[in-house]
C-alpha atoms as a PDB file:
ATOM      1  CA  UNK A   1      30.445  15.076 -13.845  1.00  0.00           C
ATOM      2  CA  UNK A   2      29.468  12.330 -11.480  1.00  0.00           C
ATOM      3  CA  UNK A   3      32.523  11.893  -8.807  1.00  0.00           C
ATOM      4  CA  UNK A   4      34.578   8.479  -9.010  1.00  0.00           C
ATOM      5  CA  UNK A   5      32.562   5.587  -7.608  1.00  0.00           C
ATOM      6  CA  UNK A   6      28.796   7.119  -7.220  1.00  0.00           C
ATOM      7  CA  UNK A   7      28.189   5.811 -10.717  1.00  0.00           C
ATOM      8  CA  UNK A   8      29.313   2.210 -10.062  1.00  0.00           C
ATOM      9  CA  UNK A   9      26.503  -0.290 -10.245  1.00  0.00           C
ATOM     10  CA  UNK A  10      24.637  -1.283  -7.057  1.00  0.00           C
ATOM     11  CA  UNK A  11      24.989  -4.770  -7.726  1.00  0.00           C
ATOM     12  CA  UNK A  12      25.084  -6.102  -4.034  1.00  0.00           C
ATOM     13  CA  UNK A  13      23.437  -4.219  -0.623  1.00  0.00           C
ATOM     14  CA  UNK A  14      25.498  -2.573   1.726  1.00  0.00           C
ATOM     15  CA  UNK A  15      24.511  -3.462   4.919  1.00  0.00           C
ATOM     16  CA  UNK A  16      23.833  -1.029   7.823  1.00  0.00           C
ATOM     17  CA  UNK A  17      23.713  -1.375  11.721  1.00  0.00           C
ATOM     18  CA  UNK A  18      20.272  -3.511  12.958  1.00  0.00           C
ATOM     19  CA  UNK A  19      19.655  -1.202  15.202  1.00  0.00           C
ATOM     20  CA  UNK A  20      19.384   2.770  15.291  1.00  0.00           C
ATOM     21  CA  UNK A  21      19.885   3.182  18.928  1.00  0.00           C
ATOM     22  CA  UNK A  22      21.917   5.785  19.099  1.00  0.00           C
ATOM     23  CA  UNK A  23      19.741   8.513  20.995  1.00  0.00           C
ATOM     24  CA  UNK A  24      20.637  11.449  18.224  1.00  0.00           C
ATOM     25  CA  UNK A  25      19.868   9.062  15.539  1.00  0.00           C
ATOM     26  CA  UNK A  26      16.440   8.231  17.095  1.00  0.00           C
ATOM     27  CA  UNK A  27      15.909  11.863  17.714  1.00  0.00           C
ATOM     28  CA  UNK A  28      16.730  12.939  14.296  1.00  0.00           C
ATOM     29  CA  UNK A  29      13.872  10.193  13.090  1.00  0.00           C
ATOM     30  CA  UNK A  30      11.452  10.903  14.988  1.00  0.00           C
ATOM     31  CA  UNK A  31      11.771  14.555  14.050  1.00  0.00           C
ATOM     32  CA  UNK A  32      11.915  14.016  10.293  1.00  0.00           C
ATOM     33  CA  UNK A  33       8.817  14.516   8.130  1.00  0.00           C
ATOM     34  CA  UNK A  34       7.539  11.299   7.143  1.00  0.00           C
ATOM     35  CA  UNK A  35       4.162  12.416   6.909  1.00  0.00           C
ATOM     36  CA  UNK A  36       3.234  11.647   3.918  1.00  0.00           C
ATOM     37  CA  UNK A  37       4.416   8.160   3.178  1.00  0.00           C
ATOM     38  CA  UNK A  38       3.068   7.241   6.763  1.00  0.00           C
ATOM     39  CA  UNK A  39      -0.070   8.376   5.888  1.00  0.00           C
ATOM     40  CA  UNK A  40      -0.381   6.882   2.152  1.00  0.00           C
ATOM     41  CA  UNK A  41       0.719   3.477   3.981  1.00  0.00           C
ATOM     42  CA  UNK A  42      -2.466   3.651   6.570  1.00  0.00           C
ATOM     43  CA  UNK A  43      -4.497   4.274   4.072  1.00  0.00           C
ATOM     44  CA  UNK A  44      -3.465   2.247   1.225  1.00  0.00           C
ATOM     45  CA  UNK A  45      -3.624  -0.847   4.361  1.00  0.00           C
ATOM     46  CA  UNK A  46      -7.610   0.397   4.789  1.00  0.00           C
ATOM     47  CA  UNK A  47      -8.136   0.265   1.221  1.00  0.00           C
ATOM     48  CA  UNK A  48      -6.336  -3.050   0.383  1.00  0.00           C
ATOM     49  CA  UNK A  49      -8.166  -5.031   3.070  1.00  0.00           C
ATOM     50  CA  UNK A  50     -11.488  -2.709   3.930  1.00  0.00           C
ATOM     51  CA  UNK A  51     -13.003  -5.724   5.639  1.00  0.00           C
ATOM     52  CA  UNK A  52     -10.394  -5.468   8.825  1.00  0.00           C
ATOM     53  CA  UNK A  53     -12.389  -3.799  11.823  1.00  0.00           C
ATOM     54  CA  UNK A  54     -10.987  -5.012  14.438  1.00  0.00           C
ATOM     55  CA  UNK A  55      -8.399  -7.507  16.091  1.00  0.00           C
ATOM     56  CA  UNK A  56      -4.779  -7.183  16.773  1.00  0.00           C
ATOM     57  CA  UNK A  57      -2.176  -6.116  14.330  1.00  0.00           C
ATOM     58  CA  UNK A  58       1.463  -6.171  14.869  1.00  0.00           C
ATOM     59  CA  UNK A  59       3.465  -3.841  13.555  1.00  0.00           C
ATOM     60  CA  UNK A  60       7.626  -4.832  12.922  1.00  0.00           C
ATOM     61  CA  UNK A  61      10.246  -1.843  13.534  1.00  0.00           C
ATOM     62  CA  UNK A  62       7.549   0.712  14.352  1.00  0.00           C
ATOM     63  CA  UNK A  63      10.324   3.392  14.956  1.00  0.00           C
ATOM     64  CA  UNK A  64       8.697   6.680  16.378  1.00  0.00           C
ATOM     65  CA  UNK A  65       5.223   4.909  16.511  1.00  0.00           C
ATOM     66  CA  UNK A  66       4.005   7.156  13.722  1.00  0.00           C
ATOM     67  CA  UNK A  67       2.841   4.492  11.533  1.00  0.00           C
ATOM     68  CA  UNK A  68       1.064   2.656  14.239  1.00  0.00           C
ATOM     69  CA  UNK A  69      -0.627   5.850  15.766  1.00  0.00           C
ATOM     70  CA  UNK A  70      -1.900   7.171  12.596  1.00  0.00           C
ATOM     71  CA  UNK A  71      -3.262   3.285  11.461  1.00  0.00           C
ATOM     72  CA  UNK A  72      -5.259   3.302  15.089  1.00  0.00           C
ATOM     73  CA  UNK A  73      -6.928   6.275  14.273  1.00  0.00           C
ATOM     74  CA  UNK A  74      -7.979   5.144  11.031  1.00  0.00           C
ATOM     75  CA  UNK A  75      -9.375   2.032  12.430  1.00  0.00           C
ATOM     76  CA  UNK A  76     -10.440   2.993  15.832  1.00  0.00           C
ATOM     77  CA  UNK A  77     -11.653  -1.189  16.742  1.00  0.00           C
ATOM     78  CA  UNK A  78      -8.225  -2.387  15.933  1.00  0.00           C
ATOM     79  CA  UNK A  79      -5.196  -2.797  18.632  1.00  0.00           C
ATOM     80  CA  UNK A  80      -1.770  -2.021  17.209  1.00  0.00           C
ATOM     81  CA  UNK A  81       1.500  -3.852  19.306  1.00  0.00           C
ATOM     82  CA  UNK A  82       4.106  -1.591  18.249  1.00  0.00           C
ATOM     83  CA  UNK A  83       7.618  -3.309  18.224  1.00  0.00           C
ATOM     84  CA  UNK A  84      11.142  -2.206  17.862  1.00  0.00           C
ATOM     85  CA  UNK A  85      14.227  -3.549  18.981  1.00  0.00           C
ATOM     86  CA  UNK A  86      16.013   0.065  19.710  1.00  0.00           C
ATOM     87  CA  UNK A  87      15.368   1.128  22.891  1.00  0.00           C
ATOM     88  CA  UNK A  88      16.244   4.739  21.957  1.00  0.00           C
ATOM     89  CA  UNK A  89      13.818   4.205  19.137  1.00  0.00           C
ATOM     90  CA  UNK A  90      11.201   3.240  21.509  1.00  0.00           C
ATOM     91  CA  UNK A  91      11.393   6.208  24.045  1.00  0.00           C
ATOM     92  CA  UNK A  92       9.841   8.540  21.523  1.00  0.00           C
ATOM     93  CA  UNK A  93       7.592   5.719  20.039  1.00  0.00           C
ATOM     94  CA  UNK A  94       5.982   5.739  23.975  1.00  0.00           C
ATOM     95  CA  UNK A  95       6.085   9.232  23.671  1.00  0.00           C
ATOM     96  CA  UNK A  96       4.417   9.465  21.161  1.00  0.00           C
ATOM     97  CA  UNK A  97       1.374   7.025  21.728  1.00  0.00           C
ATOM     98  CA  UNK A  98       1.034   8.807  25.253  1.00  0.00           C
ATOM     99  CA  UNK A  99       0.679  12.069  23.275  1.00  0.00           C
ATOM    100  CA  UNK A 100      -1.882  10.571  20.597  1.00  0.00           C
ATOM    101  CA  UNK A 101      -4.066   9.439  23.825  1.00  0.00           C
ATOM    102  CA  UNK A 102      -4.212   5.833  22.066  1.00  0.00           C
ATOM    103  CA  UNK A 103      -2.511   4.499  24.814  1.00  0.00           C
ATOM    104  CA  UNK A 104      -4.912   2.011  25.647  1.00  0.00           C
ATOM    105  CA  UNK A 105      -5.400   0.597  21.442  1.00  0.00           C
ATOM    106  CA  UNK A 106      -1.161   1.195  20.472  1.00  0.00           C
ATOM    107  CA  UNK A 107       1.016  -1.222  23.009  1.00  0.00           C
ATOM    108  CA  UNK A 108       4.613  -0.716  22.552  1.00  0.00           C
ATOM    109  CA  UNK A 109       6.892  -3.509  22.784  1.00  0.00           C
ATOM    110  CA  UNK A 110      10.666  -4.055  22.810  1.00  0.00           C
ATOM    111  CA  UNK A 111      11.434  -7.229  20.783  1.00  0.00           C
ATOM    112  CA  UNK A 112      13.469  -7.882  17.876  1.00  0.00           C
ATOM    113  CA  UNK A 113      13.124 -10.787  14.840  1.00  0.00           C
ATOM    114  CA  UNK A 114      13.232 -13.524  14.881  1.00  0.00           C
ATOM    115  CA  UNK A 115      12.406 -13.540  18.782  1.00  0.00           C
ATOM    116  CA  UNK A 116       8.789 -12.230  18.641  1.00  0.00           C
ATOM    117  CA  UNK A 117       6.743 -12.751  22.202  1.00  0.00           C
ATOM    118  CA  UNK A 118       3.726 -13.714  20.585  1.00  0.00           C
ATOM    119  CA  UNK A 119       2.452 -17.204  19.665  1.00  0.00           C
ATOM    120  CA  UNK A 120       1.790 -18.996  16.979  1.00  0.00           C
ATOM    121  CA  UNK A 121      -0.553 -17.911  14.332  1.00  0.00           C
ATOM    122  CA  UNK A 122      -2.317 -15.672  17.279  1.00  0.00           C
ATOM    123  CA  UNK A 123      -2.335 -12.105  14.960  1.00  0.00           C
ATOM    124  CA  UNK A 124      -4.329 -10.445  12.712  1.00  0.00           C
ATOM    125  CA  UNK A 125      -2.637  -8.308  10.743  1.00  0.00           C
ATOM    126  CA  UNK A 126       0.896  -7.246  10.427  1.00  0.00           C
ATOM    127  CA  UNK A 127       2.020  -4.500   8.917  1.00  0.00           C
ATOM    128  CA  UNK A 128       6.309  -3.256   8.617  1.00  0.00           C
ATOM    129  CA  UNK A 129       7.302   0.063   7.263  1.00  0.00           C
ATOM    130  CA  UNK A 130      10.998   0.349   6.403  1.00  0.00           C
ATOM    131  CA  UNK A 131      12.105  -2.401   8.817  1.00  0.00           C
ATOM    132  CA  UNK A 132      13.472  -4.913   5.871  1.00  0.00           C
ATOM    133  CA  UNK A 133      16.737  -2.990   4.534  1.00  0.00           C
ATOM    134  CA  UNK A 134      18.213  -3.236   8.583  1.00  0.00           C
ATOM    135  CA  UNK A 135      18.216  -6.999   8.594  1.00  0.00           C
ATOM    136  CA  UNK A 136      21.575  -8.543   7.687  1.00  0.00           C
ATOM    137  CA  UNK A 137      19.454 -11.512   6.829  1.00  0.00           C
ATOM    138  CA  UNK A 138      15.586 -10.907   5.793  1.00  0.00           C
ATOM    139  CA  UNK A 139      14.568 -14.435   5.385  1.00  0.00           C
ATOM    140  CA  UNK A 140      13.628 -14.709   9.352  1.00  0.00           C
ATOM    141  CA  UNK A 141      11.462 -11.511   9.229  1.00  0.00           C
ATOM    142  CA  UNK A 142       9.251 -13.179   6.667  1.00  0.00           C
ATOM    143  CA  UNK A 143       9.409 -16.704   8.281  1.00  0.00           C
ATOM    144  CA  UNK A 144       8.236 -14.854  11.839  1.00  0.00           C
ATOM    145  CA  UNK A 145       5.467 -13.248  10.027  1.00  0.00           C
ATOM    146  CA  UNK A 146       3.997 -16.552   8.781  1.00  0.00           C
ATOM    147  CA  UNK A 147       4.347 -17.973  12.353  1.00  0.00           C
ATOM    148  CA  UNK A 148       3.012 -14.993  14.118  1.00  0.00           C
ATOM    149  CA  UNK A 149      -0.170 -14.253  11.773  1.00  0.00           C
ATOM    150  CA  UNK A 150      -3.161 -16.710  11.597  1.00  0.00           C
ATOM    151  CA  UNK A 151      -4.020 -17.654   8.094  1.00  0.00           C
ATOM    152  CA  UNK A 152      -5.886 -14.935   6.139  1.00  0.00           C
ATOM    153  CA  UNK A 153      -4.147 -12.293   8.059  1.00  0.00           C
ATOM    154  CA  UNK A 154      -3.486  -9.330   5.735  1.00  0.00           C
ATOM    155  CA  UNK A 155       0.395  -8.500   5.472  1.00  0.00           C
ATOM    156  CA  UNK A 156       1.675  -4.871   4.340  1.00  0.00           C
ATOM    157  CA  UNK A 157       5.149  -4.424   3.859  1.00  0.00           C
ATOM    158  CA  UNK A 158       6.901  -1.033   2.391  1.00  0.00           C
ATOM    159  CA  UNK A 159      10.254  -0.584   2.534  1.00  0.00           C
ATOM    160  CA  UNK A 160      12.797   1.297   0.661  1.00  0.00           C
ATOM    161  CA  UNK A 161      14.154   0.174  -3.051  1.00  0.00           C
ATOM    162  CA  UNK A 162      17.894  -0.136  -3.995  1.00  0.00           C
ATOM    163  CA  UNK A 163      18.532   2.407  -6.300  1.00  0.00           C
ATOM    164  CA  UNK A 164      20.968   1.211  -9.439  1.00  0.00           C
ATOM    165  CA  UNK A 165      24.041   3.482  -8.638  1.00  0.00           C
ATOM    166  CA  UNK A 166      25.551   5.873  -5.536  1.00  0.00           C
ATOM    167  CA  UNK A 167      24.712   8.998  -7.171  1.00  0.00           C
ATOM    168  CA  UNK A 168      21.211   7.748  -8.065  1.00  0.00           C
ATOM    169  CA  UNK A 169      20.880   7.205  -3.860  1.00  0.00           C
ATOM    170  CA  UNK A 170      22.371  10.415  -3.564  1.00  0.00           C
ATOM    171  CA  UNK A 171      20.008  12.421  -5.538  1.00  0.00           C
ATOM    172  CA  UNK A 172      17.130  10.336  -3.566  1.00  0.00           C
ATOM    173  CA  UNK A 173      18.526  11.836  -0.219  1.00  0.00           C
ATOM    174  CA  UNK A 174      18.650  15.382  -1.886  1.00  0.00           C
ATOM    175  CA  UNK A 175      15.421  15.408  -3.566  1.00  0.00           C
ATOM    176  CA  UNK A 176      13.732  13.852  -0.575  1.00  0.00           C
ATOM    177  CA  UNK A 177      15.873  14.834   2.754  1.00  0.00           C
ATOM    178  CA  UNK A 178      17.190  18.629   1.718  1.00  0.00           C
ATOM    179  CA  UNK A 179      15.996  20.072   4.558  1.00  0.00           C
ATOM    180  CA  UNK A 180      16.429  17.359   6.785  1.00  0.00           C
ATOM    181  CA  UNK A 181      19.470  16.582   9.743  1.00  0.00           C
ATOM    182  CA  UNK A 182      22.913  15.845   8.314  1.00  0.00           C
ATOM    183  CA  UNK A 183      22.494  12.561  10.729  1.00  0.00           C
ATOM    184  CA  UNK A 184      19.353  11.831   8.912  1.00  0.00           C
ATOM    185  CA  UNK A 185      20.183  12.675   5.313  1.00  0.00           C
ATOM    186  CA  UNK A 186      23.483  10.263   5.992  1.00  0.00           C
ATOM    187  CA  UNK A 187      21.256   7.619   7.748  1.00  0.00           C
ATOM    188  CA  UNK A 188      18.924   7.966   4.790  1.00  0.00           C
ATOM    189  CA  UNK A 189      21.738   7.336   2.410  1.00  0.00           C
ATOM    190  CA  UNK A 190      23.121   4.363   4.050  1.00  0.00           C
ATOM    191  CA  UNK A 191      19.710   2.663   4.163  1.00  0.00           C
ATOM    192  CA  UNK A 192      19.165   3.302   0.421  1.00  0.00           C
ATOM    193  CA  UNK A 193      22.261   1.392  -0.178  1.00  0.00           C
ATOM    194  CA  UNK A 194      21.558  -1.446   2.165  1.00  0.00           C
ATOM    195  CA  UNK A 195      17.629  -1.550   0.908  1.00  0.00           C
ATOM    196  CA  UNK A 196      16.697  -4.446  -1.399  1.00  0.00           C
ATOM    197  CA  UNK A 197      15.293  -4.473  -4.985  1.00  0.00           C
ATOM    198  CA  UNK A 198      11.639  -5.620  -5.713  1.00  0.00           C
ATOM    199  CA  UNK A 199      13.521  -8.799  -7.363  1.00  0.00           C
ATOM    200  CA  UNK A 200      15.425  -9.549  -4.671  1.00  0.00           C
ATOM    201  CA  UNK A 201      11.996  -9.850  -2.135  1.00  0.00           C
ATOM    202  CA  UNK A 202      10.281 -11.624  -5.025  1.00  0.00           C
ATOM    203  CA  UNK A 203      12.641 -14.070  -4.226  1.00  0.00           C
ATOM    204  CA  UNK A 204      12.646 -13.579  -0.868  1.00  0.00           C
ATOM    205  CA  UNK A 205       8.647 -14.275  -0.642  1.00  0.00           C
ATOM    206  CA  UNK A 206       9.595 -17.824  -2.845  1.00  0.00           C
ATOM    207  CA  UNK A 207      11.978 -18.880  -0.192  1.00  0.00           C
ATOM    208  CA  UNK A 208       9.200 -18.305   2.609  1.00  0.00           C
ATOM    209  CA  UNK A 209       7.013 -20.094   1.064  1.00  0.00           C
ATOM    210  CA  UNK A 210       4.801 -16.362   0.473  1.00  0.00           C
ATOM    211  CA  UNK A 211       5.040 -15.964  -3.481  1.00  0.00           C
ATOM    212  CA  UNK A 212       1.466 -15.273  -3.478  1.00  0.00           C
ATOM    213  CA  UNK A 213       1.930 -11.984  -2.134  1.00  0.00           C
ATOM    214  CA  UNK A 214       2.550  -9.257  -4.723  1.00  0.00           C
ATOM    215  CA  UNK A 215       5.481  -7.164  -4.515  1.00  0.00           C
ATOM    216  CA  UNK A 216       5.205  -3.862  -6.830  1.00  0.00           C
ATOM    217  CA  UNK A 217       7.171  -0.450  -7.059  1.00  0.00           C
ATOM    218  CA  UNK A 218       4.793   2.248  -5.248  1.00  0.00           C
ATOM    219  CA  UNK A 219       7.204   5.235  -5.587  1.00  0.00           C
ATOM    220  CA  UNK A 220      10.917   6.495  -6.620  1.00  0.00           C
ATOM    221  CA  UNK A 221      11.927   4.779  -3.541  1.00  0.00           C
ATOM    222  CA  UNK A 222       9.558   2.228  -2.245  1.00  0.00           C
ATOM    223  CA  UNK A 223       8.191  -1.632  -2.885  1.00  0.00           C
ATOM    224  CA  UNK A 224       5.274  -2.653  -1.238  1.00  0.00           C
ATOM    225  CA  UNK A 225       4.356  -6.147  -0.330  1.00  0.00           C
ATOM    226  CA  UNK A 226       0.739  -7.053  -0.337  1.00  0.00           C
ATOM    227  CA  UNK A 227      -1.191 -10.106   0.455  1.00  0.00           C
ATOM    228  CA  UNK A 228      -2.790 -12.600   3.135  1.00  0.00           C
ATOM    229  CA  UNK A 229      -1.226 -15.175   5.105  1.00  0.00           C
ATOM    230  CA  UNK A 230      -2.427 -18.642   4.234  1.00  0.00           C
ATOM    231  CA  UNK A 231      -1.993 -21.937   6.386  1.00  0.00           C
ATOM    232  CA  UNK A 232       1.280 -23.712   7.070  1.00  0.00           C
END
């Protein structure tokens, strides 16, 4: 029997903190294994748009920096400016670009949307894995990407997918996070129920003037948004 409540509808997001900067929370990330989505995300950028070589990509709520380290390595012309806005986030990030020796290719920058400290249209690429579902309002993430990228920049998005009840999140955060932290699995939980649906960023993309950018299921638990930027 499902308890009271888990089975409810998840009609409406839940919203969680911005930031994750407490230090055991940023710990317990950059600990977790996230592996293999990091990886299928580099490489599912190289084969979406395998005519980027070089140039600068930016990449929004890099956490731990795995993302960013394992897309340098991949692509070993590009530069990668890593930004998050938790500063406990972004003492392992360093640490781990120092570690990777990529030092010189992954910058890491503390910055939060919409205040970006890059220019307009200067960018390649921009990339953002599981940054969405912390905004309490998403609409200036996507409005910072079209000002930050110059037209034709590829854009990859993932982020997580509101499942339909509690106990559907809850058997996520089992299936996925059973031998993870009880900071993470709770952490993992709350984001579920503050991530957005694909319909929801469909909409999203419409209001930011990006609806040519696909948006399409890509697991249990993750959308991924797809496209290039094109002129304002």
């Amino acid at each position: 029997m499902v308890p009271q409540g888990l089975d409810d509808p998840l009609d409406h997001r839940i919203p969680e903190p911005e930031l994750m900067d407490e230090p055991a929370q940023a710990h317990a990330y950059s600990v977790a294994d996230f592996a293999q989505v990091n990886q299928w995300f580099a490489d599912r950028f190289r084969a979406t748009f395998a005519d980027v070589a070089g140039g600068r990509v930016v990449d929004l709520g890099c956490g731990p920096a795995d993302s960013p380290v394992r897309l340098a390595r991949a692509l070993p012309r590009i530069e990668i400016l890593a930004v998050d806005g938790a500063r406990a986030m972004l003492h392992f990030a360093c640490a781990a670009v120092n570690a990777s020796g990529l030092d010189r290719r992954v910058r890491v920058i503390a910055a939060r949307v919409p205040a970006l400290p890059f220019g307009d249209h200067r960018l390649d690429a921009c990339i953002s894995n599981s940054l969405l579902h912390h905004l309490a309002d998403p609409l200036p993430f996507w409005h910072e990407i079209r000002r930050i990228a110059r037209p034709g920049a590829p854009l990859l998005v993932m982020d997580l997918c509101r499942p339909p009840t509690r106990a559907a999140a809850r058997a996520i955060v089992d299936a996925s996070a059973a031998e993870e932290s009880p900071i993470l699995r709770r952490d993992f939980y709350q984001s579920l129920l503050a991530a957005f649906t694909v319909d929801e960023v469909r909409a999203q993309l419409r209001q930011s003037g990006l609806e040519h950018c696909s948006c399409e299921i890509v697991s249990e638990r993750h959308w991924l948004v797809a496209g290039r930027l094109r002129g304002s």
